[in-house]
PDB file of N, CA and C in Angstrom:
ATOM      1  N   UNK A   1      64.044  80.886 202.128  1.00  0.00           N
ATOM      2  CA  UNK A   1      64.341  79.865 201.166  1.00  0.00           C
ATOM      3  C   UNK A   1      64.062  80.355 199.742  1.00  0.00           C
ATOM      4  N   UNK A   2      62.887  81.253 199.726  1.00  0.00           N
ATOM      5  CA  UNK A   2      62.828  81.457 198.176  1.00  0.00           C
ATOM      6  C   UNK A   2      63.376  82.791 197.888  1.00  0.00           C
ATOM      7  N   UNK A   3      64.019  83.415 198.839  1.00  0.00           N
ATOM      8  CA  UNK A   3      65.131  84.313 198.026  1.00  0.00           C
ATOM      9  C   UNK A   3      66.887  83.910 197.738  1.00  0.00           C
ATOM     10  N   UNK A   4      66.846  82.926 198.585  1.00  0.00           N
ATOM     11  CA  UNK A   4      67.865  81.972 198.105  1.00  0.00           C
ATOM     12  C   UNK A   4      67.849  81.102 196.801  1.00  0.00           C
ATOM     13  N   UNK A   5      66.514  80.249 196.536  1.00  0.00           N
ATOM     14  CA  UNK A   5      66.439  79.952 194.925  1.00  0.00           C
ATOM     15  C   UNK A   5      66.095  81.191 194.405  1.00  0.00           C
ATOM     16  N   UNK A   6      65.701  82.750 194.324  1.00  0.00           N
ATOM     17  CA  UNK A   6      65.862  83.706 193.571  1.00  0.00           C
ATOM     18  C   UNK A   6      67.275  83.934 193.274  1.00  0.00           C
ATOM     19  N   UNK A   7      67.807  84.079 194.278  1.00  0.00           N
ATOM     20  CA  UNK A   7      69.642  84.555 193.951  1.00  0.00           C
ATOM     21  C   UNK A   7      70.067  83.647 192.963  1.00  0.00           C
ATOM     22  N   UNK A   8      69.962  82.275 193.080  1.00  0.00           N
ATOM     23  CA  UNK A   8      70.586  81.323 192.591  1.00  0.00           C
ATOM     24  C   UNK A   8      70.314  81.194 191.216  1.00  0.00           C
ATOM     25  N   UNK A   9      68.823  81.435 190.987  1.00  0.00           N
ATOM     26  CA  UNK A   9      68.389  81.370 189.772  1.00  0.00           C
ATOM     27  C   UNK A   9      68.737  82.857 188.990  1.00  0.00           C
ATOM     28  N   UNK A  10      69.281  84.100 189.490  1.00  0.00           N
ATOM     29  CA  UNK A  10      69.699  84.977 189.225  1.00  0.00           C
ATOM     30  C   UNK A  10      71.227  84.882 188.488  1.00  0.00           C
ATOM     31  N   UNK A  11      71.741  84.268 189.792  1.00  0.00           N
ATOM     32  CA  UNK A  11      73.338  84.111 189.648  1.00  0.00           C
ATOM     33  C   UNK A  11      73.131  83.131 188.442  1.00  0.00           C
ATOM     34  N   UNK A  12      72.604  81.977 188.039  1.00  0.00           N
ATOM     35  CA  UNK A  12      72.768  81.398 186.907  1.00  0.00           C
ATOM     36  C   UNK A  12      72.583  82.207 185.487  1.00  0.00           C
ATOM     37  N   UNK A  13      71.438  82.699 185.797  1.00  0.00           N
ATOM     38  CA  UNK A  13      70.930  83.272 184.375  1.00  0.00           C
ATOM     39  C   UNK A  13      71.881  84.768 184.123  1.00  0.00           C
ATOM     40  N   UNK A  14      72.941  85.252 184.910  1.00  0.00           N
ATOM     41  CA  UNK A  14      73.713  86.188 184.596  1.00  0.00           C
ATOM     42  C   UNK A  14      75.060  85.355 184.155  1.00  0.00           C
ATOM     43  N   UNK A  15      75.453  84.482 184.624  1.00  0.00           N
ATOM     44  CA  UNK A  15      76.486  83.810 184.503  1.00  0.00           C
ATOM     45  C   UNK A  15      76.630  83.408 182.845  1.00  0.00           C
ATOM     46  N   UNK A  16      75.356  82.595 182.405  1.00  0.00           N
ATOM     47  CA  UNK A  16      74.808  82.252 181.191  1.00  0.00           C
ATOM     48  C   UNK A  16      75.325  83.628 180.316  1.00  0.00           C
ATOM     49  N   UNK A  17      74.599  85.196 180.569  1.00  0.00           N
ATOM     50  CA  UNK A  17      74.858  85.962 179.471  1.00  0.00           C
ATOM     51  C   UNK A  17      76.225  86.543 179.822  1.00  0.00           C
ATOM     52  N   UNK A  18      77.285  86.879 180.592  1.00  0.00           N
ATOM     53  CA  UNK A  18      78.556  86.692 180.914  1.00  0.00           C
ATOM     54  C   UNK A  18      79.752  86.179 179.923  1.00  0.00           C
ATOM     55  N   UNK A  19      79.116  84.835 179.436  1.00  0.00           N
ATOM     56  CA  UNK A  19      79.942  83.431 178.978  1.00  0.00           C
ATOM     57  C   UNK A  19      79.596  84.198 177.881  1.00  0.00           C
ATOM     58  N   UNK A  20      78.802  84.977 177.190  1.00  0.00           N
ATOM     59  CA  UNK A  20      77.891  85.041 175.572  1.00  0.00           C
ATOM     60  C   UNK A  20      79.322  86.521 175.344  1.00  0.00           C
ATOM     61  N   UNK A  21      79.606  86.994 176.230  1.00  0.00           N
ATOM     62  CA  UNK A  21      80.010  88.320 175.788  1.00  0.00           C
ATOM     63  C   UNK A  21      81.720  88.458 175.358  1.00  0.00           C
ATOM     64  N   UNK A  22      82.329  88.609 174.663  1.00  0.00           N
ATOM     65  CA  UNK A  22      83.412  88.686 174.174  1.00  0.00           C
ATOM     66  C   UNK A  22      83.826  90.103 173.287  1.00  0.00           C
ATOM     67  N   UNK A  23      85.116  90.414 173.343  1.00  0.00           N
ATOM     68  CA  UNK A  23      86.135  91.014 173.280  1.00  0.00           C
ATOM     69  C   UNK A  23      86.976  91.228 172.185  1.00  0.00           C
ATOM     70  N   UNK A  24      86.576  91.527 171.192  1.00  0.00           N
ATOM     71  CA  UNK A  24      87.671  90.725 169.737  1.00  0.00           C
ATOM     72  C   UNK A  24      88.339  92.231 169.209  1.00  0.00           C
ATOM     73  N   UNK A  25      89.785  91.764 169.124  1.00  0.00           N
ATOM     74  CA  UNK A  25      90.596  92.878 169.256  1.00  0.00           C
ATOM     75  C   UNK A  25      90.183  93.767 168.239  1.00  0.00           C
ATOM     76  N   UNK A  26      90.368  94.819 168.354  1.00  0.00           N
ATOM     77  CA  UNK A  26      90.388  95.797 166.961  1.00  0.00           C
ATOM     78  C   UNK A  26      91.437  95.932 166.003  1.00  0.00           C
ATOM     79  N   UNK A  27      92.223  95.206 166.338  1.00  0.00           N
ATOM     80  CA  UNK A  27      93.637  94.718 165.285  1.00  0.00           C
ATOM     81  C   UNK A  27      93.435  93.541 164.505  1.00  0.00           C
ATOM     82  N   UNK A  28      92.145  92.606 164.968  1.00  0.00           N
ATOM     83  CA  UNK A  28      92.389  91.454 164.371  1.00  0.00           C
ATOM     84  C   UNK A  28      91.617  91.583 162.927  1.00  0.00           C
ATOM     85  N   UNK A  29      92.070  90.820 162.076  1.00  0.00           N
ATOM     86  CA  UNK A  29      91.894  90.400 160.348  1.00  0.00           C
ATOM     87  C   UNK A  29      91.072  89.810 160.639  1.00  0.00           C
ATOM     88  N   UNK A  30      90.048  90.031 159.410  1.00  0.00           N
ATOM     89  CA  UNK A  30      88.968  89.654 159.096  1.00  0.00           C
ATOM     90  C   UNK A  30      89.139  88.170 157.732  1.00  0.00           C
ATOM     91  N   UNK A  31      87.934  87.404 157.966  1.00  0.00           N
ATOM     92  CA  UNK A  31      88.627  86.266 156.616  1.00  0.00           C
ATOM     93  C   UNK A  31      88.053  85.208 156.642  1.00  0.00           C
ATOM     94  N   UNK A  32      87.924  84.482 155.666  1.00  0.00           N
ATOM     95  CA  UNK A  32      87.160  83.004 155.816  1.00  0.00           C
ATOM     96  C   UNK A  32      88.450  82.593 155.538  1.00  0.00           C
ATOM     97  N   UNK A  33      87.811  81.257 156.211  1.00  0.00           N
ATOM     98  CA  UNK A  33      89.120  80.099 157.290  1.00  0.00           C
ATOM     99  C   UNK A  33      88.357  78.545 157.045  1.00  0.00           C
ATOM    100  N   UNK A  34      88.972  77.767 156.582  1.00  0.00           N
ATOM    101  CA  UNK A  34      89.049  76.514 157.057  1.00  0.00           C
ATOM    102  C   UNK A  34      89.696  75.487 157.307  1.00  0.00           C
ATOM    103  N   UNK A  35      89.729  74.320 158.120  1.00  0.00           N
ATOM    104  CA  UNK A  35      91.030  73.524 158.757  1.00  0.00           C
ATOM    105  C   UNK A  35      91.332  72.794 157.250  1.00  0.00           C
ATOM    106  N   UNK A  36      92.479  73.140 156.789  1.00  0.00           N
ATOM    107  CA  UNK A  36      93.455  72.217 155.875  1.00  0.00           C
ATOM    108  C   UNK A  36      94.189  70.720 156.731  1.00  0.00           C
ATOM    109  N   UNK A  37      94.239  70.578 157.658  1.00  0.00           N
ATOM    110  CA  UNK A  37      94.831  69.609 157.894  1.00  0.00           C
ATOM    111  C   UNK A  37      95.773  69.524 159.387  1.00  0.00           C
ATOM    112  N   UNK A  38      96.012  68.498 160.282  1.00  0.00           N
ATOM    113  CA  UNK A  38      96.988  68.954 161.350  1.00  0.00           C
ATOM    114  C   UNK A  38      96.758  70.968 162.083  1.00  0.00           C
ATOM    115  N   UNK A  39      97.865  71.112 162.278  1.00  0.00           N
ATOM    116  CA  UNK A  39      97.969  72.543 162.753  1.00  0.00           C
ATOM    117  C   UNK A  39      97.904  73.541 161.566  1.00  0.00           C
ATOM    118  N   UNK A  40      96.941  73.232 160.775  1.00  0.00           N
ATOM    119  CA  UNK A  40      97.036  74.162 159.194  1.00  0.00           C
ATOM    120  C   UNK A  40      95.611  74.974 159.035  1.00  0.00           C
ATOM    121  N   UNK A  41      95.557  76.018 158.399  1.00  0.00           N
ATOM    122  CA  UNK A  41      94.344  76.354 157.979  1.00  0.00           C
ATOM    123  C   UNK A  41      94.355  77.365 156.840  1.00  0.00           C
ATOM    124  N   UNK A  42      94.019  77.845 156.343  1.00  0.00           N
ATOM    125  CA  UNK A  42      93.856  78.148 154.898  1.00  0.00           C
ATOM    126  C   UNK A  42      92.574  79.310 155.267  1.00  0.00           C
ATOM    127  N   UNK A  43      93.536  80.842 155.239  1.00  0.00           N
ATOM    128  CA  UNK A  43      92.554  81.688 155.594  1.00  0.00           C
ATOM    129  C   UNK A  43      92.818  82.828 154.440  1.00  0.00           C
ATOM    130  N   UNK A  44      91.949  83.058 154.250  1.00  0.00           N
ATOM    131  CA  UNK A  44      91.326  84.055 152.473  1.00  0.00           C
ATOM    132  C   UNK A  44      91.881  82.993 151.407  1.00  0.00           C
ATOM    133  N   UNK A  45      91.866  82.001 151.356  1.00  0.00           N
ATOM    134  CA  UNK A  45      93.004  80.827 150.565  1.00  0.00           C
ATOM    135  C   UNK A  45      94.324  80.685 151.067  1.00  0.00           C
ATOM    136  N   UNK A  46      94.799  81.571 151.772  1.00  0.00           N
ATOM    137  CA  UNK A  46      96.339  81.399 152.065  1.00  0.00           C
ATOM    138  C   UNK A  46      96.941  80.306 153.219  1.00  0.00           C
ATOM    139  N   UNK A  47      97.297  79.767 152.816  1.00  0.00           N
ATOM    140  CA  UNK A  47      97.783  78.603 154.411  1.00  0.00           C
ATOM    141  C   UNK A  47      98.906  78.797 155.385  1.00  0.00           C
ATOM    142  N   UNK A  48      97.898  78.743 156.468  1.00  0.00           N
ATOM    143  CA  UNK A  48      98.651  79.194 157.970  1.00  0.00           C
ATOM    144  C   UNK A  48      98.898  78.422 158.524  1.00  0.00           C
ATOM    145  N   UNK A  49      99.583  78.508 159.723  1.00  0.00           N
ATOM    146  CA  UNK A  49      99.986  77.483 160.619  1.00  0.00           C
ATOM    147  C   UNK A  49      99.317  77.901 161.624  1.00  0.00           C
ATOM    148  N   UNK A  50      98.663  77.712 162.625  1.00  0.00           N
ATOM    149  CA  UNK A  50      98.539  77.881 163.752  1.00  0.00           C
ATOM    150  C   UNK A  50      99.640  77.395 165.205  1.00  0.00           C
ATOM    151  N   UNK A  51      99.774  78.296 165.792  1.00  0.00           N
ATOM    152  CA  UNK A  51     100.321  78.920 166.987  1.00  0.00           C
ATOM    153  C   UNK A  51     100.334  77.605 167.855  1.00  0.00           C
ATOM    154  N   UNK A  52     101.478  77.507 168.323  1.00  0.00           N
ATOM    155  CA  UNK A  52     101.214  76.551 169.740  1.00  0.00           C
ATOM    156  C   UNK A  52     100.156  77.421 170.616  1.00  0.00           C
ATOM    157  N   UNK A  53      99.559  76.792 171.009  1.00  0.00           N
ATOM    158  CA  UNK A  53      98.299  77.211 172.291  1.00  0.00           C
ATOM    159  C   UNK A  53      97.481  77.975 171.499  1.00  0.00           C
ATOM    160  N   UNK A  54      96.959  77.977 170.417  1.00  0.00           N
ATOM    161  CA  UNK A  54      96.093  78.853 169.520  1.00  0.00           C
ATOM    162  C   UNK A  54      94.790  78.498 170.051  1.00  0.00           C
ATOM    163  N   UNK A  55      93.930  79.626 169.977  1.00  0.00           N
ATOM    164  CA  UNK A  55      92.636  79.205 170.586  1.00  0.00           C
ATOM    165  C   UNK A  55      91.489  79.422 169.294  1.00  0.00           C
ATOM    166  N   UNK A  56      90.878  79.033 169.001  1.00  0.00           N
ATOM    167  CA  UNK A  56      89.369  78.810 168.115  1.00  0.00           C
ATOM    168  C   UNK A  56      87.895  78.840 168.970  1.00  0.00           C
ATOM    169  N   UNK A  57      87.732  80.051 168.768  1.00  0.00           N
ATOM    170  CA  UNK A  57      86.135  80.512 169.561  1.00  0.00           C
ATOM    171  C   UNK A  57      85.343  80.451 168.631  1.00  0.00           C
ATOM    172  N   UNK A  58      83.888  79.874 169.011  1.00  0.00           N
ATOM    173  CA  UNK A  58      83.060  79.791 168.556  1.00  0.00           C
ATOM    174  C   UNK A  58      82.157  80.876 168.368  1.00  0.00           C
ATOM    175  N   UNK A  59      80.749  80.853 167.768  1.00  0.00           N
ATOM    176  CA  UNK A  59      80.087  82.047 167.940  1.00  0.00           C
ATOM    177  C   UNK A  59      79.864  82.329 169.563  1.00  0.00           C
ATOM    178  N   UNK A  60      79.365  81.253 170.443  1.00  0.00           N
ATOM    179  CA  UNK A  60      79.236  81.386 171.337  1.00  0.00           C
ATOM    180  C   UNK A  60      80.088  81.378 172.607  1.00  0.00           C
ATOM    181  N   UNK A  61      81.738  81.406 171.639  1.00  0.00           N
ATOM    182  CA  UNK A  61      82.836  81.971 172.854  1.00  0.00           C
ATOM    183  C   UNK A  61      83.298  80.695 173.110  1.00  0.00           C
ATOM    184  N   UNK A  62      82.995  79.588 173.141  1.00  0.00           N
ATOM    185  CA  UNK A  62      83.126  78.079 173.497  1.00  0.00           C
ATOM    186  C   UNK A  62      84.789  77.975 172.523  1.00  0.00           C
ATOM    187  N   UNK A  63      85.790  77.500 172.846  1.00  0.00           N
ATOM    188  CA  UNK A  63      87.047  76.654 172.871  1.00  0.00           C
ATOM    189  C   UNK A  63      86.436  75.516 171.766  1.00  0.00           C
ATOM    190  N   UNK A  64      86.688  75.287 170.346  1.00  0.00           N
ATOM    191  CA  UNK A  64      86.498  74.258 169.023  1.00  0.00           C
ATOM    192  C   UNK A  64      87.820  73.966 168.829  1.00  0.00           C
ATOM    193  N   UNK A  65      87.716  72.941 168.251  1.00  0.00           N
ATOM    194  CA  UNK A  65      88.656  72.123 167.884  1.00  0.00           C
ATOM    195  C   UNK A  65      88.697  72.951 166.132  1.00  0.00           C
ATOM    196  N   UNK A  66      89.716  72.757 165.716  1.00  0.00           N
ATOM    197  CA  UNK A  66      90.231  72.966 164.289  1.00  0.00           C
ATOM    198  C   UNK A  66      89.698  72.525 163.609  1.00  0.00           C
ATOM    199  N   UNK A  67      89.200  71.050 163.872  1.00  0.00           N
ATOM    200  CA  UNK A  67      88.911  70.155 162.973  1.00  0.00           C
ATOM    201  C   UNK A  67      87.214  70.056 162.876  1.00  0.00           C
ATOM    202  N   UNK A  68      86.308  71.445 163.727  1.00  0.00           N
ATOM    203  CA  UNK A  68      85.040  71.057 163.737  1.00  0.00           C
ATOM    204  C   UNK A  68      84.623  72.216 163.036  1.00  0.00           C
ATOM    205  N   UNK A  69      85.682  73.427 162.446  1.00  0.00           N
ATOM    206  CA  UNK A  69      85.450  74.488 161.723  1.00  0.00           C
ATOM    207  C   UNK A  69      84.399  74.424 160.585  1.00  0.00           C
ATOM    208  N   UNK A  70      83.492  74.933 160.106  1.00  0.00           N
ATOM    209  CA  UNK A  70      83.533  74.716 158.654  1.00  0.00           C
ATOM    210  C   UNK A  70      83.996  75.364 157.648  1.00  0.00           C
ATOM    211  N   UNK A  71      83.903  74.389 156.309  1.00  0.00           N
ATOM    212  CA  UNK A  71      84.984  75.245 155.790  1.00  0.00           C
ATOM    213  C   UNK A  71      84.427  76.707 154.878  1.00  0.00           C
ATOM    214  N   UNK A  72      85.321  77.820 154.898  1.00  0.00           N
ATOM    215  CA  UNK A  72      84.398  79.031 154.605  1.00  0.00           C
ATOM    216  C   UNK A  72      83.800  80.070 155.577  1.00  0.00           C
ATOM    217  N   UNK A  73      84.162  80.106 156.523  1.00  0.00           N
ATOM    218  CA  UNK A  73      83.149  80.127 158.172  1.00  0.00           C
ATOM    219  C   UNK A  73      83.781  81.709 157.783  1.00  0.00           C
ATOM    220  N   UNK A  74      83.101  83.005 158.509  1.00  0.00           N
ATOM    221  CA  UNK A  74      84.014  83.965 158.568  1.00  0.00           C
ATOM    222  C   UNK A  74      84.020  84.161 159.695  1.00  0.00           C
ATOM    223  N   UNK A  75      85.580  84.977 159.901  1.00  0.00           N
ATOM    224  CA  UNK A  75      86.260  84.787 161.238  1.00  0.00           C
ATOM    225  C   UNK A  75      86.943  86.174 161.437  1.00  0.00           C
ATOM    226  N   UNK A  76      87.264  86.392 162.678  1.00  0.00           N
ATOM    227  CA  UNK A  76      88.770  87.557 162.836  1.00  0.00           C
ATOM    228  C   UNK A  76      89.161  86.494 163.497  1.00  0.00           C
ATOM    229  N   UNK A  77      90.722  87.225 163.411  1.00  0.00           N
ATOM    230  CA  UNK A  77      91.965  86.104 163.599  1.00  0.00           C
ATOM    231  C   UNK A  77      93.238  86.885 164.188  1.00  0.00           C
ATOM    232  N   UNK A  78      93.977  87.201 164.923  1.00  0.00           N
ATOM    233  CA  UNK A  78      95.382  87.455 165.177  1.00  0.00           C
ATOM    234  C   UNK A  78      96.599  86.577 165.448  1.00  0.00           C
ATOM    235  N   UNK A  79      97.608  87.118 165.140  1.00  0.00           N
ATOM    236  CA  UNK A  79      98.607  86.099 164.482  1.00  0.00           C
ATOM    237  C   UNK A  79      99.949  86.771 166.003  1.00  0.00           C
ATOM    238  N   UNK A  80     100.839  85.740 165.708  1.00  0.00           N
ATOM    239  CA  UNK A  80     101.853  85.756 166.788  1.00  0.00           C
ATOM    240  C   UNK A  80     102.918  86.565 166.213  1.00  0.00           C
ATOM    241  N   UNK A  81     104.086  86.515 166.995  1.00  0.00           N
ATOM    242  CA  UNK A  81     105.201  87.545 166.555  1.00  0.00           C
ATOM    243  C   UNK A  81     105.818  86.842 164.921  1.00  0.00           C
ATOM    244  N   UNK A  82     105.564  85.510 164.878  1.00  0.00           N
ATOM    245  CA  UNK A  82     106.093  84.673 163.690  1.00  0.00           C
ATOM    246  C   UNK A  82     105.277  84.897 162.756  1.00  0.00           C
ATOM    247  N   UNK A  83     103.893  85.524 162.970  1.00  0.00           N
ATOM    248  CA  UNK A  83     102.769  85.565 161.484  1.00  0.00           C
ATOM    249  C   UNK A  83     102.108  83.829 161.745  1.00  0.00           C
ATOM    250  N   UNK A  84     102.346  83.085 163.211  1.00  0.00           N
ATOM    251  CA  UNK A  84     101.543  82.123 162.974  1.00  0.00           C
ATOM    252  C   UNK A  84     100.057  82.721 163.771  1.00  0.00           C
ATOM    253  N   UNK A  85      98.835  81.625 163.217  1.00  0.00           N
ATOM    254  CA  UNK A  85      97.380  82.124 163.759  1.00  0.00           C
ATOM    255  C   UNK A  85      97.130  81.981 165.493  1.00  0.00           C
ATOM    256  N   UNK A  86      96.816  82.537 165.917  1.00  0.00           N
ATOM    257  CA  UNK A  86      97.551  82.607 167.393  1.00  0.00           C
ATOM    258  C   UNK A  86      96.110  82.427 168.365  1.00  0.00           C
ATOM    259  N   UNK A  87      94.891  83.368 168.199  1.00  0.00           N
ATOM    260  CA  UNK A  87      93.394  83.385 168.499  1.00  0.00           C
ATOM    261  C   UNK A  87      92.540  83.881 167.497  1.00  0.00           C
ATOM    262  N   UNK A  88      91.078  82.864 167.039  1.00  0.00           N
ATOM    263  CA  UNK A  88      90.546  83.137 165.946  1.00  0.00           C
ATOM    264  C   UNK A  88      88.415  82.827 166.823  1.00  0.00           C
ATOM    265  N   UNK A  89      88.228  83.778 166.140  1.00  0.00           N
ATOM    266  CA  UNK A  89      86.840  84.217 166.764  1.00  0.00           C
ATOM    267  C   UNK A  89      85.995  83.708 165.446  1.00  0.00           C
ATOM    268  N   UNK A  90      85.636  82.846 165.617  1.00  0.00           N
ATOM    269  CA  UNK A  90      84.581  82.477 164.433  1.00  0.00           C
ATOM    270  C   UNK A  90      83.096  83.652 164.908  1.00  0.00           C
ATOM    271  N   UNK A  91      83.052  84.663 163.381  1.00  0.00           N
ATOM    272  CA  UNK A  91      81.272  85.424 163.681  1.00  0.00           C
ATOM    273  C   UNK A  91      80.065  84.822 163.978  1.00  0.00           C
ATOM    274  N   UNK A  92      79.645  85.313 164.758  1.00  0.00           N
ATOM    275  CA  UNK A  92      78.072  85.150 164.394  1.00  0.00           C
ATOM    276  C   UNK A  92      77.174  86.316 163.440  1.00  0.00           C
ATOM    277  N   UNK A  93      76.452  85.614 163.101  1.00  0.00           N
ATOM    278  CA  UNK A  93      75.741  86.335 162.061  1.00  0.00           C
ATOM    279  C   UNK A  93      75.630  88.012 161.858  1.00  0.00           C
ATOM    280  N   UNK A  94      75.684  88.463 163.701  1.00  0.00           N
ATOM    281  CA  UNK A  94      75.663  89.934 163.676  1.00  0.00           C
ATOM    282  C   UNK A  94      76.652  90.496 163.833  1.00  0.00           C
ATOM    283  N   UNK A  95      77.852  89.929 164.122  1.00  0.00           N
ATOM    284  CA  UNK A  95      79.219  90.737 163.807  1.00  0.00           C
ATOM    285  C   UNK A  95      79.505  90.669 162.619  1.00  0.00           C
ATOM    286  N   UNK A  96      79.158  89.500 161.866  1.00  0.00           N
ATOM    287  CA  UNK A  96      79.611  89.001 160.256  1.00  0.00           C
ATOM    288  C   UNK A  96      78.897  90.695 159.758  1.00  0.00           C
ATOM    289  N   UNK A  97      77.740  90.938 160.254  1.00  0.00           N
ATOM    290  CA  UNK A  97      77.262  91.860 159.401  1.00  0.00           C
ATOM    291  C   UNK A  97      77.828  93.366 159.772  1.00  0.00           C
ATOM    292  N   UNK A  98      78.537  93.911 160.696  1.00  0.00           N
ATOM    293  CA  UNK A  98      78.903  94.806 161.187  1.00  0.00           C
ATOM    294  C   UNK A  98      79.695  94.971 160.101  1.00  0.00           C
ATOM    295  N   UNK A  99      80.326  96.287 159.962  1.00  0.00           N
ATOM    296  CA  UNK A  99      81.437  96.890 158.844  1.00  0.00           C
ATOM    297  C   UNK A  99      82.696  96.594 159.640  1.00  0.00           C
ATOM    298  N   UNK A 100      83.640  96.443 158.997  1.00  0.00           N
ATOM    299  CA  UNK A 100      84.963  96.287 159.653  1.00  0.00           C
ATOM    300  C   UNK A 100      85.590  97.707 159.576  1.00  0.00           C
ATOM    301  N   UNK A 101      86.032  98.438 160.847  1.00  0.00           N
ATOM    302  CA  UNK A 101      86.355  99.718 160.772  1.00  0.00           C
ATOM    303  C   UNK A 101      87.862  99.737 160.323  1.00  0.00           C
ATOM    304  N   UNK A 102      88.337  98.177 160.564  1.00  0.00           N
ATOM    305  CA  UNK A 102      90.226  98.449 160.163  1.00  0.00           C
ATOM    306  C   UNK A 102      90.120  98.749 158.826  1.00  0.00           C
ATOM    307  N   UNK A 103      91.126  99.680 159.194  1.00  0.00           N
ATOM    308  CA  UNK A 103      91.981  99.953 157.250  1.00  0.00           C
ATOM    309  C   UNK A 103      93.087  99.029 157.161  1.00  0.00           C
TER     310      UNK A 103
END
């Protein structure tokens, strides 16, 4: 029994750092972003549209709504074949601080 609540309590607490770990392309633009309105957002000042099915990750990888952004937040972002915003990775503090290797 108690290597069964060991596993379990194993399998949770790996699952937990799993969900934390993400992937952010090496193509994607760097930029502060915030929701202008509807499907809009306004990234380095410039206003975008976002993508049907566009996704907004949080620091912690979590699926946000547009509208819970703040405004200014810095982000990488990649855009669709149209130049609309397509998936956008809001930083956390220690990627914000990493150098961006794109030219």
């Amino acid at each position: 029994m108690i290597r069964v609540l060991a596993f379990l309590l194993g399998l949770a607490a790996s699952a937990g750092v799993e969900a934390q770990l993400r992937s952010i392309p090496a193509q994607a633009k760097r930029g502060e972003m915030q929701h202008l309105q509807d499907m809009y957002v306004a990234i380095n000042g410039k206003r975008m549209r976002l993508a049907s099915g566009a996704q907004i990750r949080d620091e912690s990888n979590r699926i946000v709504l547009p509208t819970t952004v703040r405004p200014g937040v810095l982000v990488k972002y990649t855009a669709d074949a149209q130049g609309d915003v397509f998936r956008v990775w809001i930083l956390s503090p220690q990627e914000a601080a990493q150098r961006d290797l794109r030219k």
